[in-house]
C-alpha atoms as a PDB file:
ATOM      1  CA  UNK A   1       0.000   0.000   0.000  1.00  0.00           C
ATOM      2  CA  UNK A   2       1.216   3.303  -1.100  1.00  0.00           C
ATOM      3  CA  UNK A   3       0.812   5.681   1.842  1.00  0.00           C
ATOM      4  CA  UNK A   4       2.205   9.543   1.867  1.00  0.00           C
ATOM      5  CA  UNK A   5       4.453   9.965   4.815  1.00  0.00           C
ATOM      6  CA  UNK A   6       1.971  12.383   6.638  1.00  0.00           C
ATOM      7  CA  UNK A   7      -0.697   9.317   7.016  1.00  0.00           C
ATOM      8  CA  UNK A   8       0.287   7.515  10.249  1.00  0.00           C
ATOM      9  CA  UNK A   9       0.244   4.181   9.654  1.00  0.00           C
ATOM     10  CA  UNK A  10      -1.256   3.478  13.305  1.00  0.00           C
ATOM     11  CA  UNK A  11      -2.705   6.296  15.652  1.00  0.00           C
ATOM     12  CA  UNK A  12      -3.493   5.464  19.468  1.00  0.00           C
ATOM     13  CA  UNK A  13      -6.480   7.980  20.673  1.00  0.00           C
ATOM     14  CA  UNK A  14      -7.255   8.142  24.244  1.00  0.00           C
ATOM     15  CA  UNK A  15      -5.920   4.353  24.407  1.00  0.00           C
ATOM     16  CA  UNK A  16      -5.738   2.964  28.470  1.00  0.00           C
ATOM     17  CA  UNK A  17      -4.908  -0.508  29.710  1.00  0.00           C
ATOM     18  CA  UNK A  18      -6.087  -1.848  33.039  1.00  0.00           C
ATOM     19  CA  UNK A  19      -5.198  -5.208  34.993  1.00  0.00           C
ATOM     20  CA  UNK A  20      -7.744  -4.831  38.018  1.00  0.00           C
ATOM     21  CA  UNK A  21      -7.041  -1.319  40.099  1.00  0.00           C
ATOM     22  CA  UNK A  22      -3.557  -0.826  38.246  1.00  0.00           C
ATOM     23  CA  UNK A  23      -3.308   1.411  35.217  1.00  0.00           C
ATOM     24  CA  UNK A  24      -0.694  -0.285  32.750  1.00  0.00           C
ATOM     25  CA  UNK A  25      -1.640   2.668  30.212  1.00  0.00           C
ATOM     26  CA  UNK A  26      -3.281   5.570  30.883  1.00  0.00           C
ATOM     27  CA  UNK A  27      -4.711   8.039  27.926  1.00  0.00           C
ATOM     28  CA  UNK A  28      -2.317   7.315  25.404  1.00  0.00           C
ATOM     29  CA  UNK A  29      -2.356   9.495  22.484  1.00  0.00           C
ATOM     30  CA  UNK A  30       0.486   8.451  19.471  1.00  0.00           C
ATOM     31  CA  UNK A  31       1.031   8.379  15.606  1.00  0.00           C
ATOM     32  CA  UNK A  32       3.426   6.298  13.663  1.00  0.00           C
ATOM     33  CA  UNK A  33       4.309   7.443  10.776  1.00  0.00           C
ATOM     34  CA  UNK A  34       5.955   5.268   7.381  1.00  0.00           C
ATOM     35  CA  UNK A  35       9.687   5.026   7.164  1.00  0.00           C
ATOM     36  CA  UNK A  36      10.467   6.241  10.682  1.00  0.00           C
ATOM     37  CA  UNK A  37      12.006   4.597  13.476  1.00  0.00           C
ATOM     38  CA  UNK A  38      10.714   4.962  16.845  1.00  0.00           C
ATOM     39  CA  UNK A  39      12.686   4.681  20.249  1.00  0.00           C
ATOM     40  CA  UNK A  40       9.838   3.569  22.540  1.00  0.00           C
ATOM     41  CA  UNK A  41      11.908   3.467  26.026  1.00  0.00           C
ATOM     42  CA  UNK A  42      10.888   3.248  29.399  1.00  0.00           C
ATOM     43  CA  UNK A  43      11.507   1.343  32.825  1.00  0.00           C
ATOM     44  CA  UNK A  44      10.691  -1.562  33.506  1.00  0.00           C
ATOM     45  CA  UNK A  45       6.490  -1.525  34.581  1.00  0.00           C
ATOM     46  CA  UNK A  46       6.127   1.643  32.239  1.00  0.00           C
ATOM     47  CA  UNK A  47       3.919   0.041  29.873  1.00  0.00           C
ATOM     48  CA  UNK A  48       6.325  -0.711  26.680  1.00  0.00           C
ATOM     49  CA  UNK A  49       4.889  -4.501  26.410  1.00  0.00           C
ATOM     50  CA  UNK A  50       1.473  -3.584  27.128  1.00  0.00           C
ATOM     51  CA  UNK A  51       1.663  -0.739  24.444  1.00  0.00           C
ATOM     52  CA  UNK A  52       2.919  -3.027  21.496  1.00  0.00           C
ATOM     53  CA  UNK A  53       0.249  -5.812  22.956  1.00  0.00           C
ATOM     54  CA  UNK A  54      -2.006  -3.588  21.894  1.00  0.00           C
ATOM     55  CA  UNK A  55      -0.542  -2.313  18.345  1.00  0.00           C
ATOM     56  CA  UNK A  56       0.088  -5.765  17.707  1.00  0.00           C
ATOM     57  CA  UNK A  57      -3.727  -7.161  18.104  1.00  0.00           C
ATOM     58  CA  UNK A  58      -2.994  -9.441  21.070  1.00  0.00           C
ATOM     59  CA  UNK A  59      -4.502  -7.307  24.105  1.00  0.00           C
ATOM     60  CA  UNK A  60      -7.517  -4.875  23.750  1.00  0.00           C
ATOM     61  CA  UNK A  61      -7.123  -0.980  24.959  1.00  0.00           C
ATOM     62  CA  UNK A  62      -9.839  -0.657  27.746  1.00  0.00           C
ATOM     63  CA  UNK A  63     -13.571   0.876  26.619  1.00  0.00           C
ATOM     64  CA  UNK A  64     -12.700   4.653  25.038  1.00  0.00           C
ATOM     65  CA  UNK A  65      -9.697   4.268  23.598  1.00  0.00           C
ATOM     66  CA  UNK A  66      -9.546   3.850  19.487  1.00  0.00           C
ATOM     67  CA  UNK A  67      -7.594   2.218  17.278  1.00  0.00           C
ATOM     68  CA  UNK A  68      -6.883   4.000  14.247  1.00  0.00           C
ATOM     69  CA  UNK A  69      -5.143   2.180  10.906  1.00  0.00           C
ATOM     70  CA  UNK A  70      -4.299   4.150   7.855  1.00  0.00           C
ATOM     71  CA  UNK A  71      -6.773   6.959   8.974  1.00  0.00           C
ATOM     72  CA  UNK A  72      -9.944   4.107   9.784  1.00  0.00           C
ATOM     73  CA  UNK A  73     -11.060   3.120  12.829  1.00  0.00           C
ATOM     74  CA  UNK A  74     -10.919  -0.477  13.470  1.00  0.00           C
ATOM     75  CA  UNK A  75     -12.998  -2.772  15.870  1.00  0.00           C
ATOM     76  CA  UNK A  76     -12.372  -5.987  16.865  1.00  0.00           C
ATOM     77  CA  UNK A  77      -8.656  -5.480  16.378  1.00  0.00           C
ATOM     78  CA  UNK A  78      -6.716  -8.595  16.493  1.00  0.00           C
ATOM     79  CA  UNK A  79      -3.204 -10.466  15.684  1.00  0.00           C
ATOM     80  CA  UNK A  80      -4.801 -11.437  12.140  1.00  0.00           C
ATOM     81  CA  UNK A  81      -5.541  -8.423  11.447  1.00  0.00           C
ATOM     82  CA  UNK A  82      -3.058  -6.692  12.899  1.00  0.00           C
ATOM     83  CA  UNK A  83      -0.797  -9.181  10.762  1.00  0.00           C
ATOM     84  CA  UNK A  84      -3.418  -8.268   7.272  1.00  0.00           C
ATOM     85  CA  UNK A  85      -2.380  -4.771   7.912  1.00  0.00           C
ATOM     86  CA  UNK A  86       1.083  -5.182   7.763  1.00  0.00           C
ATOM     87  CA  UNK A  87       2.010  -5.154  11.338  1.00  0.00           C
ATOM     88  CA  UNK A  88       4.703  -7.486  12.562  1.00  0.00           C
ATOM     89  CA  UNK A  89       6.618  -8.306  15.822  1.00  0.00           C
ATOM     90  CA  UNK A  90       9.852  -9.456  16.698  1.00  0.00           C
ATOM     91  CA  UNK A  91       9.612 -10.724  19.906  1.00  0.00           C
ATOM     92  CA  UNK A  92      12.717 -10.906  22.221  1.00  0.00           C
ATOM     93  CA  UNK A  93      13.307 -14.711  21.864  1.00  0.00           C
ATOM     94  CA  UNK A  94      12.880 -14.240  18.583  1.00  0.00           C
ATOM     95  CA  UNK A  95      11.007 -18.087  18.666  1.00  0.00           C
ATOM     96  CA  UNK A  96      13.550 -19.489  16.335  1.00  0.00           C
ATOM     97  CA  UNK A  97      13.790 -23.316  15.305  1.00  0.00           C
ATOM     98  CA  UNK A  98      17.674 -23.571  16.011  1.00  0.00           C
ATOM     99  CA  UNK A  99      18.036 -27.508  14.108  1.00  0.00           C
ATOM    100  CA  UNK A 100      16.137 -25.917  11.015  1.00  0.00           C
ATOM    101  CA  UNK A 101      17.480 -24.060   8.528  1.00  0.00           C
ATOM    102  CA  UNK A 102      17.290 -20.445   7.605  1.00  0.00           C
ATOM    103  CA  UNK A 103      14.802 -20.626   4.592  1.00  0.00           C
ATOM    104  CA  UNK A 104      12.275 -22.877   6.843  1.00  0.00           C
ATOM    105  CA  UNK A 105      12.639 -20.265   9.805  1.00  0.00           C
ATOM    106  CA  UNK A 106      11.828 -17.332   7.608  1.00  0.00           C
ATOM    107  CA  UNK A 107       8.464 -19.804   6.025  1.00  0.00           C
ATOM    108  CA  UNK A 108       7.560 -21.073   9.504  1.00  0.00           C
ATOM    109  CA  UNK A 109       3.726 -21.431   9.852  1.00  0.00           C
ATOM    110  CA  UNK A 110       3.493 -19.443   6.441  1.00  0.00           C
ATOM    111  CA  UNK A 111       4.958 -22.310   4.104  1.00  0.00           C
ATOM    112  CA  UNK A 112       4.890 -21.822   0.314  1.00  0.00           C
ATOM    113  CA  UNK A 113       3.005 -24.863  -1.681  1.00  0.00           C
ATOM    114  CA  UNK A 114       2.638 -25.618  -5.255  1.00  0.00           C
ATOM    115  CA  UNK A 115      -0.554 -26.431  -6.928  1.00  0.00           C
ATOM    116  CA  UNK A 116      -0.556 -30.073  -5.497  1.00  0.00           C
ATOM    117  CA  UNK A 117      -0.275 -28.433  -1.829  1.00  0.00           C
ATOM    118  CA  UNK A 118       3.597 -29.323  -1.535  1.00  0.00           C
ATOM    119  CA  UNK A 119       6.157 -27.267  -0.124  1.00  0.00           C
ATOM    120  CA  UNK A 120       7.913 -25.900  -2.568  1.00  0.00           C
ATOM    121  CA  UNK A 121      11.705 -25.761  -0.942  1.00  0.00           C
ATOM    122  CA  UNK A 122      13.065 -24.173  -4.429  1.00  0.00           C
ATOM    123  CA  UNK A 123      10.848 -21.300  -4.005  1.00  0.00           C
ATOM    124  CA  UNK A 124      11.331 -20.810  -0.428  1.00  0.00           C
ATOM    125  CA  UNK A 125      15.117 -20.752  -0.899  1.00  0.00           C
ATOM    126  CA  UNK A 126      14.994 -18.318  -3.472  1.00  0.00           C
ATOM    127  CA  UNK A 127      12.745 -16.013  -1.642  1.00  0.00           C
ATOM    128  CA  UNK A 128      14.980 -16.085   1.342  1.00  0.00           C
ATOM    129  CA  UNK A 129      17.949 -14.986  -0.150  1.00  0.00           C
ATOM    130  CA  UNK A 130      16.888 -12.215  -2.360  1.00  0.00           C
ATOM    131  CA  UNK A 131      14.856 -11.306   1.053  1.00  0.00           C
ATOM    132  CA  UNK A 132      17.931 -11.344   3.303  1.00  0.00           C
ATOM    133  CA  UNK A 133      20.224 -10.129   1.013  1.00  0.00           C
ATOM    134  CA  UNK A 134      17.687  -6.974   0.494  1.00  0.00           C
ATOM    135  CA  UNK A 135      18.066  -5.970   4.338  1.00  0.00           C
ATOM    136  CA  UNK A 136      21.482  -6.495   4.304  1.00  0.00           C
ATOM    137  CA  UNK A 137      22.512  -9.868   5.223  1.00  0.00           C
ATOM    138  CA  UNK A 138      25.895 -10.991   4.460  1.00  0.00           C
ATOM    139  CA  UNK A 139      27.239 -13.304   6.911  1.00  0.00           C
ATOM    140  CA  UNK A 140      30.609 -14.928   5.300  1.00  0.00           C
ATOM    141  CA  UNK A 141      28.958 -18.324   6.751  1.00  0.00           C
ATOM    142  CA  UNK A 142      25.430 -18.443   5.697  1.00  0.00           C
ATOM    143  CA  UNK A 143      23.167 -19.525   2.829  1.00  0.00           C
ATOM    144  CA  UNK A 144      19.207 -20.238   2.975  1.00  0.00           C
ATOM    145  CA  UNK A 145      19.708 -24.219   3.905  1.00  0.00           C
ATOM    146  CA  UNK A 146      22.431 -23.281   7.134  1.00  0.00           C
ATOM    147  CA  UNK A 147      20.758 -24.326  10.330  1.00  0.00           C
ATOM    148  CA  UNK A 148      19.670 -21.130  12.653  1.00  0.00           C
ATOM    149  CA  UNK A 149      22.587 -22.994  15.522  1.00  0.00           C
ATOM    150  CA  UNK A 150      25.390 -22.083  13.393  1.00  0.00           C
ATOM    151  CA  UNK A 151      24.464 -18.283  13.579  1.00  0.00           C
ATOM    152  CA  UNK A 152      25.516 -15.625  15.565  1.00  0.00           C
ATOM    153  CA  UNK A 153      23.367 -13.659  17.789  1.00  0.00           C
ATOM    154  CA  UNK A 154      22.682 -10.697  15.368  1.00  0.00           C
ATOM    155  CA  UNK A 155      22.492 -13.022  12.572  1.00  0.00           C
ATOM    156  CA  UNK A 156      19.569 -14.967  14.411  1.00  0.00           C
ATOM    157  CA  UNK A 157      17.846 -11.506  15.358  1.00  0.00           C
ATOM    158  CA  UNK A 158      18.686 -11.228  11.425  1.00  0.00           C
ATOM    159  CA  UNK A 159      16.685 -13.816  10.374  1.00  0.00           C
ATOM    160  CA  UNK A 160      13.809 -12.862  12.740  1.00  0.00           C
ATOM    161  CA  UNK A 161      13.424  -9.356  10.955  1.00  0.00           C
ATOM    162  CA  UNK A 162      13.519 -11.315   7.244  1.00  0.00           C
ATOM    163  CA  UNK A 163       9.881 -13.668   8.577  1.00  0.00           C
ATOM    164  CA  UNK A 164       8.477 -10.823  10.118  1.00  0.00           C
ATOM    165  CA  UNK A 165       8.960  -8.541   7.057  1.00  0.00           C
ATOM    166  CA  UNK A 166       8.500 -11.522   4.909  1.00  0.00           C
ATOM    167  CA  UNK A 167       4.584 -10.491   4.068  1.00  0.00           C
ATOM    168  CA  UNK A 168       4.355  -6.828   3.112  1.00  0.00           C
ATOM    169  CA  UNK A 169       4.979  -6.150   6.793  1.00  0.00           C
ATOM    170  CA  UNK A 170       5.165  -1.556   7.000  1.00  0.00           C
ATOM    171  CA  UNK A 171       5.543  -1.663  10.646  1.00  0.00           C
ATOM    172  CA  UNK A 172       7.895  -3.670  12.729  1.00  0.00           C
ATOM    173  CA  UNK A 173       8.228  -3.733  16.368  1.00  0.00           C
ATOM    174  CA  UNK A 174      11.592  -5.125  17.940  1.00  0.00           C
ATOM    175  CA  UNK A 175      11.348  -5.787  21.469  1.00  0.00           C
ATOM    176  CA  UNK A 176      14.867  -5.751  22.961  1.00  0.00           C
ATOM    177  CA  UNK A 177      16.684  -6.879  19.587  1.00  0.00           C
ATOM    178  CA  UNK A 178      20.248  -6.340  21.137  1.00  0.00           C
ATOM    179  CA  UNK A 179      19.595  -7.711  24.621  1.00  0.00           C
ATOM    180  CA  UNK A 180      22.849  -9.728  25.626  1.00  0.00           C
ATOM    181  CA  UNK A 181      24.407  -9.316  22.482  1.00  0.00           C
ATOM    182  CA  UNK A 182      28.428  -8.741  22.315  1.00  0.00           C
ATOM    183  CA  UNK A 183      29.203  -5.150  20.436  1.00  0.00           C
ATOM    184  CA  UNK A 184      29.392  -6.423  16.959  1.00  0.00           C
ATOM    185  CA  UNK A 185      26.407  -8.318  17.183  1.00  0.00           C
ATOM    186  CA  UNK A 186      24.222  -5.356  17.953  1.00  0.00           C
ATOM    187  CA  UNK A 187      26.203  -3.768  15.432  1.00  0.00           C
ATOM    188  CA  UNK A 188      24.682  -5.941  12.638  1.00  0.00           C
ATOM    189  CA  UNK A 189      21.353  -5.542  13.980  1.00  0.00           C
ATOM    190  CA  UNK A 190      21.405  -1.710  13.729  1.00  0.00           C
ATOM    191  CA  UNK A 191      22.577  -2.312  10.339  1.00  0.00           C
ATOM    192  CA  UNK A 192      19.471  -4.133   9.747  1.00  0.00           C
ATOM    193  CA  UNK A 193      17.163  -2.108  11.132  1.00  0.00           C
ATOM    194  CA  UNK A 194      18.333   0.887   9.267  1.00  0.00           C
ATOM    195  CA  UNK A 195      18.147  -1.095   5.727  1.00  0.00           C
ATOM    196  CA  UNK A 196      14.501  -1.563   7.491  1.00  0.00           C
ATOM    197  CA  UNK A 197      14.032   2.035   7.096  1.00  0.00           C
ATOM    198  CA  UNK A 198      15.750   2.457   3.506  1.00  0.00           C
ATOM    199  CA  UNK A 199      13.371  -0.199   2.300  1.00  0.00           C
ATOM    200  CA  UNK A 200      10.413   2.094   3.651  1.00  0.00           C
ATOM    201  CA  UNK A 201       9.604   0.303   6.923  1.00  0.00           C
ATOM    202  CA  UNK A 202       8.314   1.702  10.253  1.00  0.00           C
ATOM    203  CA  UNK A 203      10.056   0.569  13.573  1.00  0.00           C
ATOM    204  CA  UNK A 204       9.365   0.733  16.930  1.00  0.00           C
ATOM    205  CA  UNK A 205      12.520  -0.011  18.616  1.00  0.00           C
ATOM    206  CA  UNK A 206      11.660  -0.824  22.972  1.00  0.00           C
ATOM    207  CA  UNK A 207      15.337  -0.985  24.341  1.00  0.00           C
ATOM    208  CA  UNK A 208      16.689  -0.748  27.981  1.00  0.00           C
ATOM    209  CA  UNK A 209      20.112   0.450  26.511  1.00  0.00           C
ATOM    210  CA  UNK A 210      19.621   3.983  25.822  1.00  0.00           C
ATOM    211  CA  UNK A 211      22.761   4.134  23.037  1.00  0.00           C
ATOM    212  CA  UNK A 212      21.725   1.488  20.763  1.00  0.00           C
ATOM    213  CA  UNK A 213      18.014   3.449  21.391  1.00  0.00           C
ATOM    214  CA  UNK A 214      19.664   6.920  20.451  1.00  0.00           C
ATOM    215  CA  UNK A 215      22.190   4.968  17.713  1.00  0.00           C
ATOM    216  CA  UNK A 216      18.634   4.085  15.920  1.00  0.00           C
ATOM    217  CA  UNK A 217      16.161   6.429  16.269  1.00  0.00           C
ATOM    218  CA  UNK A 218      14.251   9.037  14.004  1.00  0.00           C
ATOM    219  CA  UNK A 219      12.162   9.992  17.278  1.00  0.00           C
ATOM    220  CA  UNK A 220      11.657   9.340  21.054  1.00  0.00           C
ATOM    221  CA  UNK A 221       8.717   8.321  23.120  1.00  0.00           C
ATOM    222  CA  UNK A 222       9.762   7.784  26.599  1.00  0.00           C
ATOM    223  CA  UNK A 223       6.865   5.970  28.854  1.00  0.00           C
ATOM    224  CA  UNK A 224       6.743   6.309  32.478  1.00  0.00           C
ATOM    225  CA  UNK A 225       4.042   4.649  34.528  1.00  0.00           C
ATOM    226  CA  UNK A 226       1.632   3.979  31.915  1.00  0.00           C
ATOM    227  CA  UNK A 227       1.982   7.439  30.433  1.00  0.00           C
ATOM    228  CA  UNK A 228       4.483   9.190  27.600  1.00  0.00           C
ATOM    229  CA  UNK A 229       6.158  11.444  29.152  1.00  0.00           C
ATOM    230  CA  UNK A 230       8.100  12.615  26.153  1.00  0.00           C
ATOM    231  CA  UNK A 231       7.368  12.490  22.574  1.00  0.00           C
ATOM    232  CA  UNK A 232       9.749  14.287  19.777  1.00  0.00           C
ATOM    233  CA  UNK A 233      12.457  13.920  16.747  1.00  0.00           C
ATOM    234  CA  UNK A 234      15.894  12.954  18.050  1.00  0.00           C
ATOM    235  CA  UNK A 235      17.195  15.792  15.964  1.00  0.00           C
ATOM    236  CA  UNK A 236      20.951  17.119  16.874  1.00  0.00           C
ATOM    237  CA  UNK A 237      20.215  15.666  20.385  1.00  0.00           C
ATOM    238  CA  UNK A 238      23.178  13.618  21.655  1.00  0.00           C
ATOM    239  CA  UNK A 239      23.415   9.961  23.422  1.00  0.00           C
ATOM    240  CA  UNK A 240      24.909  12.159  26.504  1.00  0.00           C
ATOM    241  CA  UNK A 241      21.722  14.624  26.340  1.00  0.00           C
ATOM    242  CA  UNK A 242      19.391  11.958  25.775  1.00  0.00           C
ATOM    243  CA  UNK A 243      20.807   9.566  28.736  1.00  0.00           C
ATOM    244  CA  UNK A 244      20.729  13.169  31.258  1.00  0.00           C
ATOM    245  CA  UNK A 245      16.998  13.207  29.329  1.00  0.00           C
ATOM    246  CA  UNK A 246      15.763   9.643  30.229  1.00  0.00           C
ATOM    247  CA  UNK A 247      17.780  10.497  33.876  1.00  0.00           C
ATOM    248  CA  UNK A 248      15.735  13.378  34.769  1.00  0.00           C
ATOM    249  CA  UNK A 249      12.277  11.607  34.475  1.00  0.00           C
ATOM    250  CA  UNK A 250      13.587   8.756  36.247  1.00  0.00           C
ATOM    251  CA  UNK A 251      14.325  10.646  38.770  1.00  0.00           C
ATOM    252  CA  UNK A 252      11.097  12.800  38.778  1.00  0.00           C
ATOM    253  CA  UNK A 253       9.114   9.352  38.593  1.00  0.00           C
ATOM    254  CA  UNK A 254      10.748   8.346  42.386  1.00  0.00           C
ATOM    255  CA  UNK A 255       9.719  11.689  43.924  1.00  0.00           C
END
């Protein structure tokens, strides 16, 4: 779907999240917007996972909030339809089959079949190398039949971002994509997420480590108790400004 860059992709009006008495999110109002990359950062308990739940179809915003794709209200929102509409998660195990191979990781649950209902391997192959290859995968080590085991770290989180943008996916959500990964690791996956954005994909990025969140961004949306406490372009503003940033409502979150 052709979509001008002013057209958010997904808008959250009014959107709030109970569990019993406590507020997970609480009146949140946010656009994303085609070929940007969001920061979406917070402490633990501020509501990142709930918030993507939401984006993502699997949890429902409480009674008053709306849902708003490509400028319609939707009802009813779910995973399938969150997954119709081009919305795709990473999720931070990244739910990888390590024995299988790359092309049948990037297929999994979503195989291809010829007319007689068999998988066709030769076309899954294919696919997954001109996929991987478009978001800038070139591991010395790999082709599409190398098992997921004999990866590295980014390379796996690599292969994640191929099957979730395998289906005309226009907004990705990472959740921690460089947690416990050594520097060059996280490396690669910055690398990939910014071919993300060159092939005119949106990303939420949710990180605890504030430089690979100001390495990445476009923008920053900080949550803090259920709420966004900041929301604006990254700009000229520095990793030092930006940690002193994320420092200062920490600290006004304790008084």
């Amino acid at each position: 779907m052709n979509q001008s860059a002013d057209t958010p992709i997904v808008s959250l009006h009014n959107v709030s999240k109970s569990f019993g008495r406590v507020f997970a999110l609480e009146g949140i109002n946010l656009d994303f917007y085609p070929g940007q990359i969001v920061s979406l950062v917070g402490d633990n308990g501020a509501g990142k996972s709930t918030l993507t739940k939401i984006i993502s179809g699997t949890e429902d915003p409480d009674s008053g909030g709306e849902i708003i794709i490509d400028n319609e209200k939707v009802g009813k929102w779910s995973a399938a339809r969150a997954r119709n509409r081009g919305i795709e998660t990473v999720h931070q195990n990244r739910a990888l089959s390590e024995q299988q191979s790359i092309y049948a990781n990037v297929f999994l649950g979503r195989e291809k079949t010829n007319r007689f209902g068999f998988v066709s391997r030769k076309a899954e192959i294919a696919e997954t190398e001109a996929l991987m290859r478009k978001i800038g995968y070139t591991s010395k080590v790999w082709n599409p039949t190398s098992t997921v085991n004999k990866l590295s770290g980014g390379e796996r989180q690599g292969v994640a971002i191929s099957r979730a943008i395998l289906f005309e996916s226009r907004l990705v959500m990472l959740d921690e994509p460089t947690t416990a990964m050594a520097l060059s690791e996280a490396a690669e996956v910055i690398e990939f997420i910014r071919d993300l954005k060159k092939a005119g994909k949106s990303v939420i990025f949710i990180s605890h480590n504030p430089w690979d969140a100001h390495m990445v961004a476009d923008r920053f949306v900080i949550l803090e108790r259920g709420k966004v406490v900041y929301d604006a372009p990254k700009g000229d503003m520095s990793a030092d400004d930006f940690i002193a940033l994320l420092h200062k409502f920490a600290k006004k979150d304790q008084l």
